[in-house]
N, C-alpha and C. Protein backbone atom coordinates (compact mmCIF):
# COMPACT_ATOMS: atom_id res chain seq x y z
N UNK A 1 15.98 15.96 -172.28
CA UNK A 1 16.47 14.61 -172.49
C UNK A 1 15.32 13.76 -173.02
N UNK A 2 15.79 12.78 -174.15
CA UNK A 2 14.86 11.72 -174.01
C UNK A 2 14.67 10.45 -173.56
N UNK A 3 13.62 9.93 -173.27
CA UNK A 3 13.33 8.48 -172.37
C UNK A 3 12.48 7.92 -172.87
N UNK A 4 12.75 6.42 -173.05
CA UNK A 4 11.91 5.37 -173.71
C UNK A 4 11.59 4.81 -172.65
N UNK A 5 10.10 4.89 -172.44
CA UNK A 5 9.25 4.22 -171.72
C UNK A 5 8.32 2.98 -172.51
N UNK A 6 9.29 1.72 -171.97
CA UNK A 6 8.67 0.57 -172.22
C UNK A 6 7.87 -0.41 -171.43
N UNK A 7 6.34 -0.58 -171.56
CA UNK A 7 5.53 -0.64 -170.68
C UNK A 7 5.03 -2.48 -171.54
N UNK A 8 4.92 -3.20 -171.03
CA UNK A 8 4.12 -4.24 -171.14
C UNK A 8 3.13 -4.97 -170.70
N UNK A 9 1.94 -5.17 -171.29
CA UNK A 9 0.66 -5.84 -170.52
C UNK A 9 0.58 -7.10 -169.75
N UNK A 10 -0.08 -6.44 -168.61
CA UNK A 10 -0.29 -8.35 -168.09
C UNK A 10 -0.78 -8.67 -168.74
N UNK A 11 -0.85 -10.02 -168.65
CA UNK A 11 -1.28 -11.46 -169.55
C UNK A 11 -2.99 -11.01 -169.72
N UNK A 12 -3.77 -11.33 -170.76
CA UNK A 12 -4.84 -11.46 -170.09
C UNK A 12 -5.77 -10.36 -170.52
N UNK A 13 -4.66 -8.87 -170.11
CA UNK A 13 -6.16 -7.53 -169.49
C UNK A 13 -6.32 -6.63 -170.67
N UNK A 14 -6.45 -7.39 -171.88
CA UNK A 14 -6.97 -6.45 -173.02
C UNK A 14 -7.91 -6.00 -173.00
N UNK A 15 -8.75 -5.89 -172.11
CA UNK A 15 -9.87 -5.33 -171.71
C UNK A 15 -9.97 -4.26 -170.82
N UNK A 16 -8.63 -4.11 -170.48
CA UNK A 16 -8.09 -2.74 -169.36
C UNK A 16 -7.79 -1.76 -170.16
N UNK A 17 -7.02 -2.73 -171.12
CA UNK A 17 -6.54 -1.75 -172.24
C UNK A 17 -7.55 -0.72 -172.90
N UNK A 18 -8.54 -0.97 -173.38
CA UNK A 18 -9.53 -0.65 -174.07
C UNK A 18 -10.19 0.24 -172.96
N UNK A 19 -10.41 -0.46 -172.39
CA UNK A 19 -11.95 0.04 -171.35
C UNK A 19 -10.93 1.75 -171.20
N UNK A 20 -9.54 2.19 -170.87
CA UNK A 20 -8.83 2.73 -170.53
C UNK A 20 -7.73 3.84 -171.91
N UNK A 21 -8.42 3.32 -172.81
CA UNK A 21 -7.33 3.58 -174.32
C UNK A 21 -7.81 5.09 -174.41
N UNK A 22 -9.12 5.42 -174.10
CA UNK A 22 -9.53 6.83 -174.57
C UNK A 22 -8.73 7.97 -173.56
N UNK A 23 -8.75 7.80 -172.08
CA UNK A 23 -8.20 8.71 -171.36
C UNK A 23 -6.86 8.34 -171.51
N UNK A 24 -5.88 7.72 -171.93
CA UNK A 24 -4.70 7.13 -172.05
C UNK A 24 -4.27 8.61 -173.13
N UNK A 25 -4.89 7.88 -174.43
CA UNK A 25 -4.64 8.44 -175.70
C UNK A 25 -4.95 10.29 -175.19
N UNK A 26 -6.11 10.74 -174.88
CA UNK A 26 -6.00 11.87 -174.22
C UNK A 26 -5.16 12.54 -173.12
N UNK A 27 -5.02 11.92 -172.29
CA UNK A 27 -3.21 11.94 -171.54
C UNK A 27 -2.07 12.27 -172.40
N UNK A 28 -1.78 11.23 -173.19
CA UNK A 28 -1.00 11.24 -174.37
C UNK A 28 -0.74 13.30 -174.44
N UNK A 29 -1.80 13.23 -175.33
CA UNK A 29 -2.37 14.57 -175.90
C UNK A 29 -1.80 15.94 -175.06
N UNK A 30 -2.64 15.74 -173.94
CA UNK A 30 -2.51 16.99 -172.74
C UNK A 30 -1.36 17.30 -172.39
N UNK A 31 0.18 16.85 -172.93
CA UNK A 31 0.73 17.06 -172.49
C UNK A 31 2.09 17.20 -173.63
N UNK A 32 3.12 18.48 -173.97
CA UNK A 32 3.99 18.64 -174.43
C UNK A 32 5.42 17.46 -174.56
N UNK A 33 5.40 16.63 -173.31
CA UNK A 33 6.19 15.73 -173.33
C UNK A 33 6.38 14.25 -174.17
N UNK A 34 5.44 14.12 -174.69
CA UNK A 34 5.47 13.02 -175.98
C UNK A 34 6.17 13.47 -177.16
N UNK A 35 7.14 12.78 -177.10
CA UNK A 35 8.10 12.84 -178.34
C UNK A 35 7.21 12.15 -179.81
N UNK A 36 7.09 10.72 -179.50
CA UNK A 36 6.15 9.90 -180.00
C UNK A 36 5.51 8.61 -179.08
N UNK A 37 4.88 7.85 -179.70
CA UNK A 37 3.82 7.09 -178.81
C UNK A 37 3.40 6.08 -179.77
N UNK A 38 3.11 4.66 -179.32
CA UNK A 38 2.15 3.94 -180.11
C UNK A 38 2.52 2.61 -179.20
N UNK A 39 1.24 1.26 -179.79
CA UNK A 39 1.30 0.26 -178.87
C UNK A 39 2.62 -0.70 -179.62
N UNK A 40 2.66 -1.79 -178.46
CA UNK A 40 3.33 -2.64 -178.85
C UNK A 40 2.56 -3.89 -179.61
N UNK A 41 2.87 -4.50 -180.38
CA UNK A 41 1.87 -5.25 -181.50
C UNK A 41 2.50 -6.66 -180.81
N UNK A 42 1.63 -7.78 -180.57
CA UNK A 42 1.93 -9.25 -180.71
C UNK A 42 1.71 -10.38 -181.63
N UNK A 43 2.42 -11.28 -181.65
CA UNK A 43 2.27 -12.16 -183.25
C UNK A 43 1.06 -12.30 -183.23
N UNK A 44 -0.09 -11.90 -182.61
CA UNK A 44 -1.57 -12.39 -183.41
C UNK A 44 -1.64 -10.70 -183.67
N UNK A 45 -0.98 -9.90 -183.66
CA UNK A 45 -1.77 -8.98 -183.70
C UNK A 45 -2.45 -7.77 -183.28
N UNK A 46 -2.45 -8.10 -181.98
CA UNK A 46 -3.21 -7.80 -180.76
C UNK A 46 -2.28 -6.81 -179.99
N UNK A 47 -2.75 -5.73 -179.20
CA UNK A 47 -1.82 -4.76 -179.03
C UNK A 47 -1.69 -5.51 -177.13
N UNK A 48 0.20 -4.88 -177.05
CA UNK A 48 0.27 -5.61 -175.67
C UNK A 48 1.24 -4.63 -174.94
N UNK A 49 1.24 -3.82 -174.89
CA UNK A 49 2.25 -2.70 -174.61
C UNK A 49 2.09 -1.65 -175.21
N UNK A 50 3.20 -0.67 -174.70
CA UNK A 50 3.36 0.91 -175.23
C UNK A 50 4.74 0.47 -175.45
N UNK A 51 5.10 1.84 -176.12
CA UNK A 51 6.33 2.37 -176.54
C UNK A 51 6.39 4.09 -176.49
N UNK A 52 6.40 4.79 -175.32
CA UNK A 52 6.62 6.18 -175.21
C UNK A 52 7.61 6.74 -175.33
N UNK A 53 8.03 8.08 -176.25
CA UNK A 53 9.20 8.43 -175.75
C UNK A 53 9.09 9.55 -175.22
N UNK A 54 9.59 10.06 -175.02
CA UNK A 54 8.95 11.38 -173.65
C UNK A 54 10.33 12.09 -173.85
N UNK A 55 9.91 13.70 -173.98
CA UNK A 55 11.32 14.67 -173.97
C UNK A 55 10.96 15.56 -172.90
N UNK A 56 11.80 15.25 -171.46
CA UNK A 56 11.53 15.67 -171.03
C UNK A 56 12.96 16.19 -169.76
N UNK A 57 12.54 17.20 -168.98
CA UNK A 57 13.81 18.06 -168.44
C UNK A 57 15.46 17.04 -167.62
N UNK A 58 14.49 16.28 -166.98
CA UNK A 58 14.95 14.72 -165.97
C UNK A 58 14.02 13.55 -166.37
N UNK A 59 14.43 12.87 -165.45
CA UNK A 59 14.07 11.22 -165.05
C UNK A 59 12.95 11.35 -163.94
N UNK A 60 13.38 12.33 -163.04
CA UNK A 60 11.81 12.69 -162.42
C UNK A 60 10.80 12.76 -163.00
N UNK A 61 10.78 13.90 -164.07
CA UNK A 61 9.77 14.34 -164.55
C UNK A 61 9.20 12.80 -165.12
N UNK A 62 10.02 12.25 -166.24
CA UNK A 62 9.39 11.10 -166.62
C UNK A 62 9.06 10.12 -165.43
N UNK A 63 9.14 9.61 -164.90
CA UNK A 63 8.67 9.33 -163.67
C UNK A 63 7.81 9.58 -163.50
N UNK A 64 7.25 11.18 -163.03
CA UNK A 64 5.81 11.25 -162.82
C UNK A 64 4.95 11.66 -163.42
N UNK A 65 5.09 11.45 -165.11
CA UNK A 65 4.65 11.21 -166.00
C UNK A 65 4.02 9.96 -166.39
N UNK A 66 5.01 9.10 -166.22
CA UNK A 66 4.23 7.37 -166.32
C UNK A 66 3.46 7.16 -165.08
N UNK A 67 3.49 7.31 -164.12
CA UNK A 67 2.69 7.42 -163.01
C UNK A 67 1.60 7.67 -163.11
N UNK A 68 1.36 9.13 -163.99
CA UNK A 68 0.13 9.52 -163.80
C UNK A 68 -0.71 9.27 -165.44
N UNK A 69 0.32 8.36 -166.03
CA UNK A 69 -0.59 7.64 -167.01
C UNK A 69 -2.25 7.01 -166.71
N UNK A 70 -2.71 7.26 -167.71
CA UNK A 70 -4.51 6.51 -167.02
C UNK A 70 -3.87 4.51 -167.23
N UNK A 71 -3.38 3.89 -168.03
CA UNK A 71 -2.67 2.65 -168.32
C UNK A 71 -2.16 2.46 -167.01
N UNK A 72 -1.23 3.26 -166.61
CA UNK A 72 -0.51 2.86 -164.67
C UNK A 72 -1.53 2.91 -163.84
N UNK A 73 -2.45 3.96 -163.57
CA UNK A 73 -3.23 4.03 -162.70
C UNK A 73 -4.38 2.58 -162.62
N UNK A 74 -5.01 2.37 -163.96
CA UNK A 74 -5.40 1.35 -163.91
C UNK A 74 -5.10 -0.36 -163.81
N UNK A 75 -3.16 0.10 -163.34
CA UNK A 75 -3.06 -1.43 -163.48
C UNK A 75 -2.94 -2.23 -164.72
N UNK A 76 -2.80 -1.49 -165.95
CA UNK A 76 -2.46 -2.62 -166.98
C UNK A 76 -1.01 -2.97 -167.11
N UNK A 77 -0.41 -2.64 -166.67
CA UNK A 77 0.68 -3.35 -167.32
C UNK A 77 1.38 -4.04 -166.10
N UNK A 78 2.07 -4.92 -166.65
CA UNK A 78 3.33 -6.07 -165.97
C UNK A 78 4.50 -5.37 -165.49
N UNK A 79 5.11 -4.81 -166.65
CA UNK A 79 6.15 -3.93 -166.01
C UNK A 79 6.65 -2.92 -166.80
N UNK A 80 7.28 -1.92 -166.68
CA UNK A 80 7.28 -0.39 -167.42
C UNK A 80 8.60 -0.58 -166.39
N UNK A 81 9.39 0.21 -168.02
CA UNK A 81 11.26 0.56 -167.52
C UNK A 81 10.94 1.89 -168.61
N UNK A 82 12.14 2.82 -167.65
CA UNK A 82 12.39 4.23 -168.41
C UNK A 82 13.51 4.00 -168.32
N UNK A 83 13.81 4.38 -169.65
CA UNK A 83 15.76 3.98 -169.95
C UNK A 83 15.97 5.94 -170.80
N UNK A 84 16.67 6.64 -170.39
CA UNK A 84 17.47 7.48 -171.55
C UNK A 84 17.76 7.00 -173.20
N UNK A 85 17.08 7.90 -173.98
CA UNK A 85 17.40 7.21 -175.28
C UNK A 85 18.04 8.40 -176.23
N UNK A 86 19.00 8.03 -176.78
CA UNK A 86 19.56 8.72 -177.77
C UNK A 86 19.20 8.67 -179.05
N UNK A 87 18.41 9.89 -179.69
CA UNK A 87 17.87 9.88 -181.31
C UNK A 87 19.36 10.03 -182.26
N UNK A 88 19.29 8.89 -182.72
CA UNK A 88 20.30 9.20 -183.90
C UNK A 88 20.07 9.37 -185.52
N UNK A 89 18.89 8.64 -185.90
CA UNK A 89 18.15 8.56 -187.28
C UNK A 89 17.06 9.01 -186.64
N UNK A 90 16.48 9.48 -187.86
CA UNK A 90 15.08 10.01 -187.99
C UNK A 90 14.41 11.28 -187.61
């Protein structure tokens, strides 16, 4: 199945982001379940979120997948929803 994991930054911790982007992006990597991946962009520019999609067996699995994101562990974000997503284009 796939799941869109939409994660958004607290106010503020672009500096979590960063300090945290290398083991994130390597997370990313280590693992078969990334469908695709990239940040969320804000009108200046500035990255403020993810956008994951994750193919994976259940909702568990994704679950403890975002969990063991280095981004969750460290506390960047505000709030992260996993919704089921259906690919229809592309």
């Amino acid at each position: 199945m796939l799941v869109c994991l939409m994660a958004h930054d607290k106010p503020g911790a672009l500096d979590v982001r960063m300090e945290n982007r290398p083991a994130h992006v390597d997370y990313l990597k280590s693992t078969d379940h990334v469908h695709l991946a990239g940040p969320l962009i804000n009108a200046d520019g500035g990255m403020c979120g993810s956008m994951i999609v994750l193919d994976v067996p259940d909702m568990a699995t994704a679950e403890a997948w975002a969990q063991g994101d280095p981004y969750a562990k460290a506390g960047l974000f505000e709030s992260v929803t996993l919704t089921e997503w259906k690919k229809v284009i592309g």
